[in-house]
PDB file of N, CA and C in Angstrom:
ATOM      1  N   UNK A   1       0.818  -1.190   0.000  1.00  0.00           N
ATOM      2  CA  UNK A   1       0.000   0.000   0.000  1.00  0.00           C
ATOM      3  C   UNK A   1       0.866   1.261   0.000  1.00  0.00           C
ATOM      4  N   UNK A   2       2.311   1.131   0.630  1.00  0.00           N
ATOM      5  CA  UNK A   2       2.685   2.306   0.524  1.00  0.00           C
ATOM      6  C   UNK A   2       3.808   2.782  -0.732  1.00  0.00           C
ATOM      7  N   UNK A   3       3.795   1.663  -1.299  1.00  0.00           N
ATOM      8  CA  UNK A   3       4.109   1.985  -2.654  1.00  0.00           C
ATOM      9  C   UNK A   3       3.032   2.945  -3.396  1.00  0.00           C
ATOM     10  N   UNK A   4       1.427   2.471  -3.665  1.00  0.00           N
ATOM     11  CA  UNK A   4       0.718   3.068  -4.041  1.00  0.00           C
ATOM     12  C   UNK A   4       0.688   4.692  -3.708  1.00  0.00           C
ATOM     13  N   UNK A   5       0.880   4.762  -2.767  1.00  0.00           N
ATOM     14  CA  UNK A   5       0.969   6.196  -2.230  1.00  0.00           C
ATOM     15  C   UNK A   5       2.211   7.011  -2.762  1.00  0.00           C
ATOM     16  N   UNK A   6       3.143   6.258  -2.465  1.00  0.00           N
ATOM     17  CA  UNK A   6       4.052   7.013  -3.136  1.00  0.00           C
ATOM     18  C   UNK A   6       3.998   7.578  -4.561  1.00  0.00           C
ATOM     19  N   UNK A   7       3.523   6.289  -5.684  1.00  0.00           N
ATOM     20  CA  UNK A   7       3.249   6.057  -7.053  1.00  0.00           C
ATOM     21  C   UNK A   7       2.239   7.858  -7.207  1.00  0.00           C
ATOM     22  N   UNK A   8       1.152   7.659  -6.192  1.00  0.00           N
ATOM     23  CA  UNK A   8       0.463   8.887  -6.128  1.00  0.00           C
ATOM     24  C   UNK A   8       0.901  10.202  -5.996  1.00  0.00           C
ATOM     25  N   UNK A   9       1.446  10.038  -5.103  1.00  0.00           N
ATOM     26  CA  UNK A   9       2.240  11.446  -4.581  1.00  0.00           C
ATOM     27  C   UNK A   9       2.960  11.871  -6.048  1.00  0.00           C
ATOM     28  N   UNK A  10       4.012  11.110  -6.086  1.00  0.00           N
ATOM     29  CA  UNK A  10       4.964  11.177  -7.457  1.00  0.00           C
ATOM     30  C   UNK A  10       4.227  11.927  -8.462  1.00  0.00           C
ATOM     31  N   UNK A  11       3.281  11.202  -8.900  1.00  0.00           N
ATOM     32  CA  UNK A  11       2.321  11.495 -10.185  1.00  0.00           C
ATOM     33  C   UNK A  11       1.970  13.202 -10.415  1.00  0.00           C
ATOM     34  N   UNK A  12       1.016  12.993  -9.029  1.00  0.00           N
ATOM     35  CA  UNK A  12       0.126  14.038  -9.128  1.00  0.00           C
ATOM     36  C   UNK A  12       1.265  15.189  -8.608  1.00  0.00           C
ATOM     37  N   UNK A  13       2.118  15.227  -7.579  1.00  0.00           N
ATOM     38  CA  UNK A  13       3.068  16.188  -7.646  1.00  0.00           C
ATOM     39  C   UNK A  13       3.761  17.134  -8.945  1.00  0.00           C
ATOM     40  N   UNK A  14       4.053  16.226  -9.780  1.00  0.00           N
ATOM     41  CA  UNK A  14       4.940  16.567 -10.989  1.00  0.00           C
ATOM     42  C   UNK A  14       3.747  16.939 -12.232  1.00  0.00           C
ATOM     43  N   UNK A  15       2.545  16.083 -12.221  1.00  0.00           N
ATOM     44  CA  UNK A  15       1.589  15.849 -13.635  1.00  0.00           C
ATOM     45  C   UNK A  15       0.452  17.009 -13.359  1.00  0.00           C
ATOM     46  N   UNK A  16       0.114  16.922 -11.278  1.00  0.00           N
ATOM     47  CA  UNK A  16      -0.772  17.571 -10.997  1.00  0.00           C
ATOM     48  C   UNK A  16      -2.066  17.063 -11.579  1.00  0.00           C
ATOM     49  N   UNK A  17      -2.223  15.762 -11.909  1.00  0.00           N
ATOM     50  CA  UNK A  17      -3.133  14.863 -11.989  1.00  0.00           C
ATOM     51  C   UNK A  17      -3.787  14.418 -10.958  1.00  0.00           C
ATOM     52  N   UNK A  18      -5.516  14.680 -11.473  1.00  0.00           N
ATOM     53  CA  UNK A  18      -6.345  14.097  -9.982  1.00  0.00           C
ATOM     54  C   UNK A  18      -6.205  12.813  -9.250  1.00  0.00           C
ATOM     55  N   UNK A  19      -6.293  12.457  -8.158  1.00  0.00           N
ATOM     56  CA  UNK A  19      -6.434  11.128  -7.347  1.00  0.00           C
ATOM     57  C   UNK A  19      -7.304  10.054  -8.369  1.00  0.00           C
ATOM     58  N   UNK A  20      -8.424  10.715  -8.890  1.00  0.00           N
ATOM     59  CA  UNK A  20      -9.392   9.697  -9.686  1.00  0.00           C
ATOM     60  C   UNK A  20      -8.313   9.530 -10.736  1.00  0.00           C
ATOM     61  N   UNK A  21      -7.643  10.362 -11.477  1.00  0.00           N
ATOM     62  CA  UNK A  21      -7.166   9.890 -12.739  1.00  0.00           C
ATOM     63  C   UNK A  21      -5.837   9.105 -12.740  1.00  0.00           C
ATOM     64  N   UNK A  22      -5.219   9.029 -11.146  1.00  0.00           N
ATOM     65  CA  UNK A  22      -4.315   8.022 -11.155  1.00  0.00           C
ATOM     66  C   UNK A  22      -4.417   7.199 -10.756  1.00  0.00           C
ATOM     67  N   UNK A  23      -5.520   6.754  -9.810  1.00  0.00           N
ATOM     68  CA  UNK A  23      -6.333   5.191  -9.346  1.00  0.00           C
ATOM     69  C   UNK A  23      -6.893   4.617 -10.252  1.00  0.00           C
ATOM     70  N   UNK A  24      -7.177   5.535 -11.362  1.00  0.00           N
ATOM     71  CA  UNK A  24      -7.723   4.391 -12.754  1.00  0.00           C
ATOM     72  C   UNK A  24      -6.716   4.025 -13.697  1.00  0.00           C
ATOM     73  N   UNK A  25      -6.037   4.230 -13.231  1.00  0.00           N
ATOM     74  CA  UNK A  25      -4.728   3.622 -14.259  1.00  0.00           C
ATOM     75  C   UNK A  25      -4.261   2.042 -13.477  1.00  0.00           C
ATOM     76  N   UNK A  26      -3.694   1.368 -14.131  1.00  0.00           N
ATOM     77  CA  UNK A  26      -3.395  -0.253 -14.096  1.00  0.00           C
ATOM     78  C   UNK A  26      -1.591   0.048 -13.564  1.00  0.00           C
ATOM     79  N   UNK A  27      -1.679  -0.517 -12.666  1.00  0.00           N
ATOM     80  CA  UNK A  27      -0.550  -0.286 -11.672  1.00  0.00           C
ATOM     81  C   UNK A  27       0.794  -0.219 -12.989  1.00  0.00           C
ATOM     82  N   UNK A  28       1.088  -0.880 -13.686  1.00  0.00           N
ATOM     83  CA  UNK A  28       2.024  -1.364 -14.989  1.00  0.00           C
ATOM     84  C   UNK A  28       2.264   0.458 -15.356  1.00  0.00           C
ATOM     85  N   UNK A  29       0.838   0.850 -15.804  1.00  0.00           N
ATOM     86  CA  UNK A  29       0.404   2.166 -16.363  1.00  0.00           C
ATOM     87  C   UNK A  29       0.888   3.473 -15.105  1.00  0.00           C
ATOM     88  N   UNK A  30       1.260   3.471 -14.054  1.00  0.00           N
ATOM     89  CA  UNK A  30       1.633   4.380 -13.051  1.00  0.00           C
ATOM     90  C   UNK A  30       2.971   4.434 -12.903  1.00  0.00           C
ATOM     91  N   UNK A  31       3.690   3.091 -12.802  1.00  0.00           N
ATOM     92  CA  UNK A  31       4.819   2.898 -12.762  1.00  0.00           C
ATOM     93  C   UNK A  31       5.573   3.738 -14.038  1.00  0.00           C
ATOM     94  N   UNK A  32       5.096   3.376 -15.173  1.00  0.00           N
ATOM     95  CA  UNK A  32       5.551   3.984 -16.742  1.00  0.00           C
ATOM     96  C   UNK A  32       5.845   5.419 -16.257  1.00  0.00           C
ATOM     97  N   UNK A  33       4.690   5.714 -15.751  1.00  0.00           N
ATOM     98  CA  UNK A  33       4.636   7.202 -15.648  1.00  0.00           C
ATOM     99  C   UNK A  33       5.553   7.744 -14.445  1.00  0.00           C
ATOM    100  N   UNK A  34       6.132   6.749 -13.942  1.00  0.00           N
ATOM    101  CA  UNK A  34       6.592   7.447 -12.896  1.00  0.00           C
ATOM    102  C   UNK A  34       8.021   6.984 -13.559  1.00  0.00           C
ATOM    103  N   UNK A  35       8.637   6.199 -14.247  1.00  0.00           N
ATOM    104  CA  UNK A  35       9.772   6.014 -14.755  1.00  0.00           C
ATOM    105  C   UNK A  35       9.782   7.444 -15.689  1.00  0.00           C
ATOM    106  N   UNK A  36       8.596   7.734 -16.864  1.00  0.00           N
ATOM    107  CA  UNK A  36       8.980   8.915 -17.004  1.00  0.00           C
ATOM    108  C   UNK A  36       9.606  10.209 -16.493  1.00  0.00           C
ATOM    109  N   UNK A  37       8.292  10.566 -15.705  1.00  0.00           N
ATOM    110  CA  UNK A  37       8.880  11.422 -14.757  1.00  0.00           C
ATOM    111  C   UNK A  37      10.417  11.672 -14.211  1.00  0.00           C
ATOM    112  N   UNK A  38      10.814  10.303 -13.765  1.00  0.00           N
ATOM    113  CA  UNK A  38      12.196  10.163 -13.546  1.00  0.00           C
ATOM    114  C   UNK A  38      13.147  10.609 -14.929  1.00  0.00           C
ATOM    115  N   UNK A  39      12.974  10.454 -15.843  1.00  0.00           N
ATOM    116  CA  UNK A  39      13.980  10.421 -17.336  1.00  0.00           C
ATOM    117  C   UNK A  39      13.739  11.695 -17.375  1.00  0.00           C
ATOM    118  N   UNK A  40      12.404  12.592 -17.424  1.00  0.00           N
ATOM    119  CA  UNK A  40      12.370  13.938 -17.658  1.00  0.00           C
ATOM    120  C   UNK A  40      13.393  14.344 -16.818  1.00  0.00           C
ATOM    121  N   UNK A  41      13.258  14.171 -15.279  1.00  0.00           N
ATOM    122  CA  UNK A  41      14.391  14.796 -14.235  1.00  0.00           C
ATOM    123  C   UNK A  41      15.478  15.008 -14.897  1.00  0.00           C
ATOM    124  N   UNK A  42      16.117  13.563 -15.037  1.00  0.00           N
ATOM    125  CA  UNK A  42      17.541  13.189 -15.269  1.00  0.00           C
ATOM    126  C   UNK A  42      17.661  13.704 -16.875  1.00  0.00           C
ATOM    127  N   UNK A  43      17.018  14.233 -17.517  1.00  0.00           N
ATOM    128  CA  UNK A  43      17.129  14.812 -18.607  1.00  0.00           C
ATOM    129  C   UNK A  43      17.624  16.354 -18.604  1.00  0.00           C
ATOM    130  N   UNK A  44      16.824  16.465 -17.804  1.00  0.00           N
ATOM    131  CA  UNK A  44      16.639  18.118 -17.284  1.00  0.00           C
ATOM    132  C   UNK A  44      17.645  18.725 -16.543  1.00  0.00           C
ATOM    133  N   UNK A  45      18.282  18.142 -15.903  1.00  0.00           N
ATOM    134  CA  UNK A  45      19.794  18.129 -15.325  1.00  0.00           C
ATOM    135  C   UNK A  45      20.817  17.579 -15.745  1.00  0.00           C
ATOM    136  N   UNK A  46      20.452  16.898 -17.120  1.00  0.00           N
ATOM    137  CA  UNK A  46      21.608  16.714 -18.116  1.00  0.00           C
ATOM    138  C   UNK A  46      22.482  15.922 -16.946  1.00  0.00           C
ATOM    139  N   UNK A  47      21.545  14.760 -16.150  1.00  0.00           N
ATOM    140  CA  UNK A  47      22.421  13.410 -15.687  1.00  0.00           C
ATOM    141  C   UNK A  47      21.999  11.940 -15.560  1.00  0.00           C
ATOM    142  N   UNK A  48      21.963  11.720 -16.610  1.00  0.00           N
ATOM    143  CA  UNK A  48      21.609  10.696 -17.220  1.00  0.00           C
ATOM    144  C   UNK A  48      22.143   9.593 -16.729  1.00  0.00           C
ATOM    145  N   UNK A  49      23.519   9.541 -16.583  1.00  0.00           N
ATOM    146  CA  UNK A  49      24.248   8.617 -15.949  1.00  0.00           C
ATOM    147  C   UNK A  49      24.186   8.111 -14.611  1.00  0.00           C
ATOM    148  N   UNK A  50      24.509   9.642 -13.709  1.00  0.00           N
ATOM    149  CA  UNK A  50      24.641   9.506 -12.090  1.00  0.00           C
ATOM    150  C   UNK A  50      22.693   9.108 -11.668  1.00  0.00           C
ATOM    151  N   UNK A  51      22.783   8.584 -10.683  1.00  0.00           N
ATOM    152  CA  UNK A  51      21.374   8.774  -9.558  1.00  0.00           C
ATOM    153  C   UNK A  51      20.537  10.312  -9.713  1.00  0.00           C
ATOM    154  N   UNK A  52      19.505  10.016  -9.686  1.00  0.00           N
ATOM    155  CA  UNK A  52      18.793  11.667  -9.786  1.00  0.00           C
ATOM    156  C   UNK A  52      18.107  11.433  -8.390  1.00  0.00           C
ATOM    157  N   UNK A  53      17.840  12.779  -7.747  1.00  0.00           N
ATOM    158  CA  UNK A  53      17.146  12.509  -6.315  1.00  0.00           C
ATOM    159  C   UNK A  53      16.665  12.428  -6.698  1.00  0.00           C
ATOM    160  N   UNK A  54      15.587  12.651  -8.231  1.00  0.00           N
ATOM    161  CA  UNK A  54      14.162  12.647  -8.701  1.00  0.00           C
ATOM    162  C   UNK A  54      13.736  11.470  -8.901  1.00  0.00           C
ATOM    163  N   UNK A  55      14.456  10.622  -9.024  1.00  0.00           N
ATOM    164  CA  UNK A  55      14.485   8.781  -9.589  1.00  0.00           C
ATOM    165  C   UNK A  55      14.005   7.948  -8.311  1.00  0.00           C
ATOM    166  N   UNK A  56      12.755   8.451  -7.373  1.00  0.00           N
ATOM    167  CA  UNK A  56      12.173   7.846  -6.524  1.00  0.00           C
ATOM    168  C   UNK A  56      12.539   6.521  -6.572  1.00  0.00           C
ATOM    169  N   UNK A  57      12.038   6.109  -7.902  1.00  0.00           N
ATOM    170  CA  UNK A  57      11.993   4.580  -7.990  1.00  0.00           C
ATOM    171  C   UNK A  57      12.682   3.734  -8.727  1.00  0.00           C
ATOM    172  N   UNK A  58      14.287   4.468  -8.579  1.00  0.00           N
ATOM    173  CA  UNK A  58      15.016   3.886  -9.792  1.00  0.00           C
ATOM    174  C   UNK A  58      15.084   3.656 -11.226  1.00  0.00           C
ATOM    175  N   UNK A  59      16.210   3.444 -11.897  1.00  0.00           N
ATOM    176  CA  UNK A  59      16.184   3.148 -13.025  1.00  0.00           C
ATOM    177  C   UNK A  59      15.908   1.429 -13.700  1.00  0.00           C
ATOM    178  N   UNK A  60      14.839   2.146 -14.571  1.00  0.00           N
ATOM    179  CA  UNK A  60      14.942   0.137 -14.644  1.00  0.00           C
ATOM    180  C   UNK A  60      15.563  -0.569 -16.032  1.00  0.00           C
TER     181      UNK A  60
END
């Protein structure tokens, strides 16, 4: 469960996407989005290589 929360937090922090519109997504479908999120970071700070604090959930 507290993955889910996190998955949430993550989302809607960065996307600012409602609670409804990230509980209807298929767990597979949150994760994606939260690996995004992460690549935008590490894009955006041009560190692709090193750890991003933004990379909650690692690189996969």
């Amino acid at each position: 469960m507290d993955r889910l929360y996190e998955e949430l937090g993550f989302i809607a922090y960065y996307f600012h996407w409602t609670h409804d519109d990230i509980m209807n997504m298929e767990h597979a479908e949150r994760r994606r989005w939260c690996d995004e999120i992460s690549r935008i970071n590490r894009k955006m700070n041009d560190d692709t290589d090193k750890k991003n604090v933004f990379d909650v959930f690692g690189k996969r």
